[in-house]
C-alpha atoms as a PDB file:
ATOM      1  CA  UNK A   1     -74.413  52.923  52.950  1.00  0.00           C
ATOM      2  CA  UNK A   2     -75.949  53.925  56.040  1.00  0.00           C
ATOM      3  CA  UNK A   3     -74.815  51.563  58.031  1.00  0.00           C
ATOM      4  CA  UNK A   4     -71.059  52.410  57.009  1.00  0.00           C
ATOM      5  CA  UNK A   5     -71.646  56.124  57.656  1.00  0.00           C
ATOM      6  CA  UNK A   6     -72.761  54.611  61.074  1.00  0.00           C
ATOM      7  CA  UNK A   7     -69.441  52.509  61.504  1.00  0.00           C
ATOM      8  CA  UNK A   8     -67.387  55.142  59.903  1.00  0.00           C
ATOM      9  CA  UNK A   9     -67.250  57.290  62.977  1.00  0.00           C
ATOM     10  CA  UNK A  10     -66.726  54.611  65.376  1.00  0.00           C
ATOM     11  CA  UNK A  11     -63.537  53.710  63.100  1.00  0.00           C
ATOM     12  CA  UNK A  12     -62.665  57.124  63.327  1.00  0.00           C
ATOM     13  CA  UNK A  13     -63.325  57.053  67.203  1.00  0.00           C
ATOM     14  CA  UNK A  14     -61.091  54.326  67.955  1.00  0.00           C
ATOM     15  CA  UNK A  15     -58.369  55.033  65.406  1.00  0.00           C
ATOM     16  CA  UNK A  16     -58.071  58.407  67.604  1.00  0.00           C
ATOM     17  CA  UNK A  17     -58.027  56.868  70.525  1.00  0.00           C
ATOM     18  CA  UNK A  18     -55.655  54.702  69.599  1.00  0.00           C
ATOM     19  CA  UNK A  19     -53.328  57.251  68.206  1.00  0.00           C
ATOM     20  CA  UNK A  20     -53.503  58.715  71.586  1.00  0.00           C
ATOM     21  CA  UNK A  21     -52.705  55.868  73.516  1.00  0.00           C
ATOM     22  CA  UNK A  22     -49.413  55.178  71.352  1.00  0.00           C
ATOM     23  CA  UNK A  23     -48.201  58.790  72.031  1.00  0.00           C
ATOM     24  CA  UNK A  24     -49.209  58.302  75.289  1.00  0.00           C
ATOM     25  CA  UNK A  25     -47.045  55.222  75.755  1.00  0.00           C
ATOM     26  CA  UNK A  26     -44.528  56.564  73.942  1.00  0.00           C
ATOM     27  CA  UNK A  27     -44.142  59.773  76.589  1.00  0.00           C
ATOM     28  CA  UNK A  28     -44.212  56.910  78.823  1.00  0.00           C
ATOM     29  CA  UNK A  29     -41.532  55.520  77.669  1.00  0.00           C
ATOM     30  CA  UNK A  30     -40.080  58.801  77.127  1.00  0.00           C
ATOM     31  CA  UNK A  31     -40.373  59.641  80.800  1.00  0.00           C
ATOM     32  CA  UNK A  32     -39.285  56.285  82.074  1.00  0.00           C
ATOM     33  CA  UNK A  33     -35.879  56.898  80.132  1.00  0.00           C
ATOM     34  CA  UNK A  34     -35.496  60.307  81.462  1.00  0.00           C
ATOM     35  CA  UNK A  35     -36.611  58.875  84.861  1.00  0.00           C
ATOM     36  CA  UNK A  36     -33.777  56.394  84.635  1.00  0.00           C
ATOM     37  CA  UNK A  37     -31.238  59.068  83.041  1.00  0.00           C
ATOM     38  CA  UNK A  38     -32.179  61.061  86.083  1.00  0.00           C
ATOM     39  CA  UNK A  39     -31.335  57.982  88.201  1.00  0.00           C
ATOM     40  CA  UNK A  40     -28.069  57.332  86.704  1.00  0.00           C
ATOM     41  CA  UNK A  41     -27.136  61.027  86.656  1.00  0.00           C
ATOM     42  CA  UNK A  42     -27.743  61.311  90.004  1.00  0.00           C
ATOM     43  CA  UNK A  43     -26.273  57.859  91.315  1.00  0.00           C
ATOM     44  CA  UNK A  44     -23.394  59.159  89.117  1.00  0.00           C
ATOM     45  CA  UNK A  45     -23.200  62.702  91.035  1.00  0.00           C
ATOM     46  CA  UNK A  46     -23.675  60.772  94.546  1.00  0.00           C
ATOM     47  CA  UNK A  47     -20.497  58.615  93.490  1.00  0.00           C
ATOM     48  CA  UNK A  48     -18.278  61.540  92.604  1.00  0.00           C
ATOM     49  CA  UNK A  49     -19.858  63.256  95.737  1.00  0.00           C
ATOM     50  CA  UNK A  50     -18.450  60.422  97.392  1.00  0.00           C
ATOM     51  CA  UNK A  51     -15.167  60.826  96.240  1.00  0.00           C
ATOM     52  CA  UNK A  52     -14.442  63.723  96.276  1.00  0.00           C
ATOM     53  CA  UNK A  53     -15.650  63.943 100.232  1.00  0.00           C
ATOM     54  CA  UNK A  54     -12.745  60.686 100.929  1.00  0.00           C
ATOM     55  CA  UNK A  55     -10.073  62.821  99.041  1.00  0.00           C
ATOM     56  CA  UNK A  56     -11.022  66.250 101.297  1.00  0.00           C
ATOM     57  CA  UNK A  57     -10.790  63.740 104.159  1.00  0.00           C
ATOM     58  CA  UNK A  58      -7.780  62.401 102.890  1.00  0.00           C
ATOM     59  CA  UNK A  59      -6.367  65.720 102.475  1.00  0.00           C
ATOM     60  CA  UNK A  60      -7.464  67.157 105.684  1.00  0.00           C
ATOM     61  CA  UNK A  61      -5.561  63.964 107.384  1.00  0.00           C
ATOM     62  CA  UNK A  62      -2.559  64.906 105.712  1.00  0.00           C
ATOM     63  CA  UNK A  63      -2.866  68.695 106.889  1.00  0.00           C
ATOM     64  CA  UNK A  64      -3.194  67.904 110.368  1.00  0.00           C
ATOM     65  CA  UNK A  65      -0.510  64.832 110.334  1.00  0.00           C
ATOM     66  CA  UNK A  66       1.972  67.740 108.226  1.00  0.00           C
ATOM     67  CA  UNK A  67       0.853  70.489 111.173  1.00  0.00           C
ATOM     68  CA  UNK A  68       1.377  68.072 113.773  1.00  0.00           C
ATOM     69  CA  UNK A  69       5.044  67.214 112.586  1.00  0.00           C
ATOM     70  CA  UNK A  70       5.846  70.796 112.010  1.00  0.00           C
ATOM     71  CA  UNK A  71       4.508  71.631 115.528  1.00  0.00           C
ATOM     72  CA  UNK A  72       6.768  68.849 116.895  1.00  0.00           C
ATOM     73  CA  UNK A  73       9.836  69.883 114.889  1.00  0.00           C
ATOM     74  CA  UNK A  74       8.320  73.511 116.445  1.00  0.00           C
ATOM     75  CA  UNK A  75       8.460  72.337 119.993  1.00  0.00           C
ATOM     76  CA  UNK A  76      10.810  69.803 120.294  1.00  0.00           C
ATOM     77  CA  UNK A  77      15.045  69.144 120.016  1.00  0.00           C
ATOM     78  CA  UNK A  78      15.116  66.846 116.626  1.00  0.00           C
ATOM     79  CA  UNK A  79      18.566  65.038 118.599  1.00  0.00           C
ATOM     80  CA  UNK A  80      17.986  64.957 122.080  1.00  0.00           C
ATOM     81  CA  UNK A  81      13.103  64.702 121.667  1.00  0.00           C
ATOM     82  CA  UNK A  82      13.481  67.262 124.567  1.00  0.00           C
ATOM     83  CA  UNK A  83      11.599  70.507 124.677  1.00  0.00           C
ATOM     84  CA  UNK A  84      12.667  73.220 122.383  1.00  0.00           C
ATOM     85  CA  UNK A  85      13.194  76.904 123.524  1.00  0.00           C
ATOM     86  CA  UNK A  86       9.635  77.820 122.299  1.00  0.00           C
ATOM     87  CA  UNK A  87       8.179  74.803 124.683  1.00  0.00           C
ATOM     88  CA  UNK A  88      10.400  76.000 127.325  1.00  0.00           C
ATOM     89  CA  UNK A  89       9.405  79.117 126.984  1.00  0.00           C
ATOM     90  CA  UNK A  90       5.580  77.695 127.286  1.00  0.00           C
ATOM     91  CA  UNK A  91       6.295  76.141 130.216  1.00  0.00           C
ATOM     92  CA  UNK A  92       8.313  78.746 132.107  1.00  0.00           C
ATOM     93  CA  UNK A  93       5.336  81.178 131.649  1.00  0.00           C
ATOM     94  CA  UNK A  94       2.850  78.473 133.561  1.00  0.00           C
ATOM     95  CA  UNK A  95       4.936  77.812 135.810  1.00  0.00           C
ATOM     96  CA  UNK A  96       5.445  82.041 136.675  1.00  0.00           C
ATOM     97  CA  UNK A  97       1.584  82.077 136.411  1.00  0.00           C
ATOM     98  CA  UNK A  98       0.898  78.563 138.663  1.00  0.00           C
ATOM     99  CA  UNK A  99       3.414  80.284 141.603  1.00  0.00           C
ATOM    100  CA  UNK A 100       1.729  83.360 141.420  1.00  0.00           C
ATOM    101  CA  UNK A 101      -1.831  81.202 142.282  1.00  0.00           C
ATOM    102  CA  UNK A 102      -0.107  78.570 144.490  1.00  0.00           C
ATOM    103  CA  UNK A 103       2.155  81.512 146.542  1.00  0.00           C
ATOM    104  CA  UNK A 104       4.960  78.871 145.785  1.00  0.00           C
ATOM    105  CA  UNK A 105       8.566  79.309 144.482  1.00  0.00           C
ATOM    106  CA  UNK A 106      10.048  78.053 141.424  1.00  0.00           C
ATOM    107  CA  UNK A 107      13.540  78.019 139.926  1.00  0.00           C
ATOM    108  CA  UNK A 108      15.392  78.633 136.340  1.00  0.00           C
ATOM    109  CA  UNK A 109      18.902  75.858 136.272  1.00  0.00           C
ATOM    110  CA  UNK A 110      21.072  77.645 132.999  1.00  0.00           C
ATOM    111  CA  UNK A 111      23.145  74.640 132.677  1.00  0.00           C
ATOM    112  CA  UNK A 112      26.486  74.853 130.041  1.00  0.00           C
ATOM    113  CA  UNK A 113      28.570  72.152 129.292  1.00  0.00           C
ATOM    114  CA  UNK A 114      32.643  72.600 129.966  1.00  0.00           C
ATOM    115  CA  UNK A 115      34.936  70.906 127.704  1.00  0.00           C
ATOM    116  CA  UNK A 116      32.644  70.522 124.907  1.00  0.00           C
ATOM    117  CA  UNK A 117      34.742  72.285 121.775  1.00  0.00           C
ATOM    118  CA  UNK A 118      37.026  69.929 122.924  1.00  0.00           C
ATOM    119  CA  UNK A 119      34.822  67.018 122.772  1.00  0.00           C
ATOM    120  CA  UNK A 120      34.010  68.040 119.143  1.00  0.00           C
ATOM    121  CA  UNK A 121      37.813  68.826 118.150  1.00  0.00           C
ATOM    122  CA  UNK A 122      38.635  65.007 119.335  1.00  0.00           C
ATOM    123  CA  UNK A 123      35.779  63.532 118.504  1.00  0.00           C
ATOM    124  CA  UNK A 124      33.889  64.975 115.569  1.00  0.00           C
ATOM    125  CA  UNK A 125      30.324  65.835 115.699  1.00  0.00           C
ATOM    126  CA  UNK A 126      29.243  62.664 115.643  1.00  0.00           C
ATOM    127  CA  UNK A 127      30.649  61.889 119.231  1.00  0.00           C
ATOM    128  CA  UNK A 128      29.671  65.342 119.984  1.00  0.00           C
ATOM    129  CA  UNK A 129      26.005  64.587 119.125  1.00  0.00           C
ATOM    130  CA  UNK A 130      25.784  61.482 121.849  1.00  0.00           C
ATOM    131  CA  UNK A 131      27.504  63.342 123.857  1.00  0.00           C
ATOM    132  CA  UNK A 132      24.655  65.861 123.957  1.00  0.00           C
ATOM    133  CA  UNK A 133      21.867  62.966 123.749  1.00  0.00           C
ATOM    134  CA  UNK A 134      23.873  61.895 126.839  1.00  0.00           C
ATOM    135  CA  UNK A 135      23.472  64.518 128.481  1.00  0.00           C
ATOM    136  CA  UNK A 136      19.502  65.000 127.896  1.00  0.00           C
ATOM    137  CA  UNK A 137      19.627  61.591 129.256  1.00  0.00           C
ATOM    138  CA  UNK A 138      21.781  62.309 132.906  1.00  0.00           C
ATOM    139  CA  UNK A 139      19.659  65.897 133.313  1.00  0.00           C
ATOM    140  CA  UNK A 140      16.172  63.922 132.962  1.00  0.00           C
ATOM    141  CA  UNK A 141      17.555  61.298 136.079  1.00  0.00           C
ATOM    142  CA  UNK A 142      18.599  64.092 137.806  1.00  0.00           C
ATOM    143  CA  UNK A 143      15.241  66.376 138.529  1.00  0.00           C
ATOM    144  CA  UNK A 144      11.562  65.392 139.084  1.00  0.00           C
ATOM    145  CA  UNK A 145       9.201  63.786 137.310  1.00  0.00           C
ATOM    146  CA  UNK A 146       6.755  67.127 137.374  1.00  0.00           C
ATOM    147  CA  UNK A 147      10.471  68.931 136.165  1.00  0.00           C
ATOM    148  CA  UNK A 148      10.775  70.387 132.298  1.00  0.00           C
ATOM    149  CA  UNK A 149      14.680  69.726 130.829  1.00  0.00           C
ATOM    150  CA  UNK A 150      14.900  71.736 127.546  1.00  0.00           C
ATOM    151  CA  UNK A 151      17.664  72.296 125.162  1.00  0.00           C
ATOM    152  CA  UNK A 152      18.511  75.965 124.242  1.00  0.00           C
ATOM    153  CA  UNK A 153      20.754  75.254 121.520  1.00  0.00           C
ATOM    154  CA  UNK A 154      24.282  73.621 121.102  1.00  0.00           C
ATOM    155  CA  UNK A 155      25.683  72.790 124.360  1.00  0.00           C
ATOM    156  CA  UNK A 156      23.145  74.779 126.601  1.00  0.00           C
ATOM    157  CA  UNK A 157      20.327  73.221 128.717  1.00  0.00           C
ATOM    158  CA  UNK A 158      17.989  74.916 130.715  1.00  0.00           C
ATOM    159  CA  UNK A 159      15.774  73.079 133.311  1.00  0.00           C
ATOM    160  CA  UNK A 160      12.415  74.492 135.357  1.00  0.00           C
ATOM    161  CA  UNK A 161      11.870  73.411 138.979  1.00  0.00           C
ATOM    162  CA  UNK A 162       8.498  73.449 140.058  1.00  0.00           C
ATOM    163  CA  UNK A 163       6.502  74.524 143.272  1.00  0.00           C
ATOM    164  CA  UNK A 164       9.832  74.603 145.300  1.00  0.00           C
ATOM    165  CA  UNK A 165       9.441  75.492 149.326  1.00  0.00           C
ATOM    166  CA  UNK A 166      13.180  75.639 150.257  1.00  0.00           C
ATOM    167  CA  UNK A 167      16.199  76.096 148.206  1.00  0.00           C
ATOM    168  CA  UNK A 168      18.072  73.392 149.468  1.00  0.00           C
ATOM    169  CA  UNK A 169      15.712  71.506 147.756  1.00  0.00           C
ATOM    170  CA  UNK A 170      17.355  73.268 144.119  1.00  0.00           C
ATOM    171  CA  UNK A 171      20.795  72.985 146.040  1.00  0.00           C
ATOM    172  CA  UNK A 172      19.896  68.908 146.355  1.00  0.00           C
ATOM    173  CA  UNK A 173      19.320  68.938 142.355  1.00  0.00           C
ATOM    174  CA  UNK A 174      22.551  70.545 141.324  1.00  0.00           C
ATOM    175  CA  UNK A 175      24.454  68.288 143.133  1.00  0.00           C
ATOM    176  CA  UNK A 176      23.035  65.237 141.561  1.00  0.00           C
ATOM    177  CA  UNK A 177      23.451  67.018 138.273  1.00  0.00           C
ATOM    178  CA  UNK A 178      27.034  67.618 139.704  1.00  0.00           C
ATOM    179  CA  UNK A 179      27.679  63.808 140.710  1.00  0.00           C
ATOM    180  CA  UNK A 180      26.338  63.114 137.602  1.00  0.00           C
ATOM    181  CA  UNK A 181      28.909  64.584 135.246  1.00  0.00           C
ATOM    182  CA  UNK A 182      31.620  63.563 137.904  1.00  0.00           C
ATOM    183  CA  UNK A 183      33.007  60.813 135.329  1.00  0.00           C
ATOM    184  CA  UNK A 184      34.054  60.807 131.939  1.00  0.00           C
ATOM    185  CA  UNK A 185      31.659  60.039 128.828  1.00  0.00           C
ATOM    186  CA  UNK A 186      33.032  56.749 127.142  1.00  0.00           C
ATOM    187  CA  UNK A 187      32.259  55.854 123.898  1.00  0.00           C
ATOM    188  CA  UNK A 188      34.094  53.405 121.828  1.00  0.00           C
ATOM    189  CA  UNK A 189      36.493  52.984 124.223  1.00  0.00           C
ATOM    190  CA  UNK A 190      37.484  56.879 124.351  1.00  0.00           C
ATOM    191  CA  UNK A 191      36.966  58.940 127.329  1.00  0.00           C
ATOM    192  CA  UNK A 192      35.612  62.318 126.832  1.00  0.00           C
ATOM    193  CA  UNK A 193      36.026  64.289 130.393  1.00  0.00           C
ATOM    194  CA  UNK A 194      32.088  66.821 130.625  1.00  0.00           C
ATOM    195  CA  UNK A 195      31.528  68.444 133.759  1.00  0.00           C
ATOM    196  CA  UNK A 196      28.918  71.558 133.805  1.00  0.00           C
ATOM    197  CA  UNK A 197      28.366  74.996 134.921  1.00  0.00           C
ATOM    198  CA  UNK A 198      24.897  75.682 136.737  1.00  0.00           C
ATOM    199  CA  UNK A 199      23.566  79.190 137.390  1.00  0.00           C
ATOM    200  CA  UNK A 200      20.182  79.583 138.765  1.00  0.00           C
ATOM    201  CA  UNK A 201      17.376  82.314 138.900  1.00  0.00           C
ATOM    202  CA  UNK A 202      14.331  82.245 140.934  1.00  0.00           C
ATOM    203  CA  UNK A 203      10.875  83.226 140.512  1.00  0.00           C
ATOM    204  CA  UNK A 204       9.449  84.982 141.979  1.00  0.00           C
ATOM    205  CA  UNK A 205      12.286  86.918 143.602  1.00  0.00           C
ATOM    206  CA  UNK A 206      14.463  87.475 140.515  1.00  0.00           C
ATOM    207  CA  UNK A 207      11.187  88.110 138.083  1.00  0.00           C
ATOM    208  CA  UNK A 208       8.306  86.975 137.030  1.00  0.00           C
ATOM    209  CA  UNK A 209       9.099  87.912 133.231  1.00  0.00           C
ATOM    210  CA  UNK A 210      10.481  84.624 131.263  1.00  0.00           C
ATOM    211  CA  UNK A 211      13.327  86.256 129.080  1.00  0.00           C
ATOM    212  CA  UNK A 212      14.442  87.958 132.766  1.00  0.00           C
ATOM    213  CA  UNK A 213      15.140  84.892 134.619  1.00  0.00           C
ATOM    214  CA  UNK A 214      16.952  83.289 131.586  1.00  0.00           C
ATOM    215  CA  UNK A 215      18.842  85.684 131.380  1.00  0.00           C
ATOM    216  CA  UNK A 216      19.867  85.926 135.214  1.00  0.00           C
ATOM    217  CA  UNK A 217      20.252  82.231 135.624  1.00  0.00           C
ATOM    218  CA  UNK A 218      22.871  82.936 132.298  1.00  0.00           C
ATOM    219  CA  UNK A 219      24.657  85.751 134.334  1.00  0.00           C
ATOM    220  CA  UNK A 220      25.328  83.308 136.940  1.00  0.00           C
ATOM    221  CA  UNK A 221      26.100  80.468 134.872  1.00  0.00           C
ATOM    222  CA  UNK A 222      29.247  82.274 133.526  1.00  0.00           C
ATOM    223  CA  UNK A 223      29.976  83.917 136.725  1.00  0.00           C
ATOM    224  CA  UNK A 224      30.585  79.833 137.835  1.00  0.00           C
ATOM    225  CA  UNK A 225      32.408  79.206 134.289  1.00  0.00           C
ATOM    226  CA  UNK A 226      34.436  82.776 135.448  1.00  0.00           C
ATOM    227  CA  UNK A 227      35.726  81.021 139.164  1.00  0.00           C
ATOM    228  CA  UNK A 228      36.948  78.149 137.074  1.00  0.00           C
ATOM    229  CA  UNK A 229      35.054  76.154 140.339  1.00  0.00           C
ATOM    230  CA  UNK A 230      32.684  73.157 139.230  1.00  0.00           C
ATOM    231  CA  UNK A 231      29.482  73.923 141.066  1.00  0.00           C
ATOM    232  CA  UNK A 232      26.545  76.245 140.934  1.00  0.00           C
ATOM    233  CA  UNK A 233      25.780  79.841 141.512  1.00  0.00           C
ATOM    234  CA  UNK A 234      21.739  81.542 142.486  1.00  0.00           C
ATOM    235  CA  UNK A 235      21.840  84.877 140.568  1.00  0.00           C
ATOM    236  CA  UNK A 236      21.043  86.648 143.771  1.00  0.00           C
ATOM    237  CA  UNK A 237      24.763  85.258 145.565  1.00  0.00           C
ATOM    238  CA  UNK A 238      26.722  87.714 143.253  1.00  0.00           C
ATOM    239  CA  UNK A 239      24.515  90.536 142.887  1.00  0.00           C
ATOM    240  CA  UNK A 240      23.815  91.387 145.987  1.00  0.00           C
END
């Protein structure tokens, strides 16, 4: 008996330890799930992390392509691809800003095409259309590389000559505009007789201010349509 009561508490000792050790392992084994739970939760966050950062991307792309296009719709003549008013606008006000630094000249061409309802009335507005992109074409031949050639809207085109030191130089540019509209426009066989009317501003003698000089090189424009002459017209040989 006394050697039991000896063994007894040994038993005892062990059976306790080994009671530990099995809720021991089994918070082991508890944590090691968690741990992996964890894992996989986070892997799982990382993923959607991951996808929801390419579809912001993705979106972001799409807002800058979508500004991009409505700035170029903004800025630019959907038939002819040249400048818009806004653009020409733009530009004008540089080029008032870079003759102000340079102590250069610069010039405003308000170009209008003659004969153009007619065009339309014979032709539709089809022919009237290439008629226009023909004309975008024949203005950008006609003037320097350094030059802006903008549509306003319908049949008017305006055109900015840079850092000019004489104004034969502008006198030199109408005329090839001039020779240029000398012939009909043929298409399918048709001829379709455009000449234009060019009035010009200058800056800075007639202004410095952008809707100023358009309007100026306008005046003179239809003081040219007004002589029924082909040919061009400064704003300062009428209203002086």
């Amino acid at each position: 008996m006394a050697r039991n009561d000896k063994e007894d508490p040994l038993k005892a000792k062990i059976k306790i330890l080994e009671k530990d050790n099995r809720v021991l392992r089994k918070k082991l084994e508890r944590s090691e799930a968690n741990r992996i739970m964890l894992e996989e939760a986070l892997e799982s966050h990382i993923q959607a992390l991951k996808v929801n950062n390419a579809e912001l991307m993705k979106s972001q792309q799409a807002l800058l392509e979508s500004e991009a296009r409505y700035r170029s719709l903004a800025l630019y003549d959907s038939l002819t691809c040249l400048p818009s008013r806004v653009l020409f606008q733009e530009r004008l006000e540089r080029a008032i800003l870079n003759a102000a630094r340079s102590k250069v000249s610069g010039a405003v061409l308000f170009l209008d095409l003659n004969n153009f309802k007619e065009v339309n009335d014979k032709g539709g507005h089809a022919i009237g259309d290439r008629v226009l992109c023909n004309t975008a074409s024949k203005l950008i031949g006609c003037v320097r590389q350094a030059d802006t050639v903008a549509r306003l809207a319908g049949d008017e085109f305006v055109i900015i000559l840079e850092a000019i030191t004489d104004c034969h130089e502008i006198e030199i540019i109408a005329q090839r505009i001039l020779a240029a509209f000398s012939l009909p426009m043929v298409f399918s066989g048709v001829y379709y007789p455009v000449s234009v009317s060019i009035g010009i501003s200058l800056f800075p003698d007639d202004g410095c201010d952008v809707s100023e000089l358009l309007k100026k090189a306008d005046d003179a424009m239809y003081e040219v349509k007004r002589s029924g002459i082909l040919g061009w017209k400064f704003y300062c040989d009428y209203n002086t």
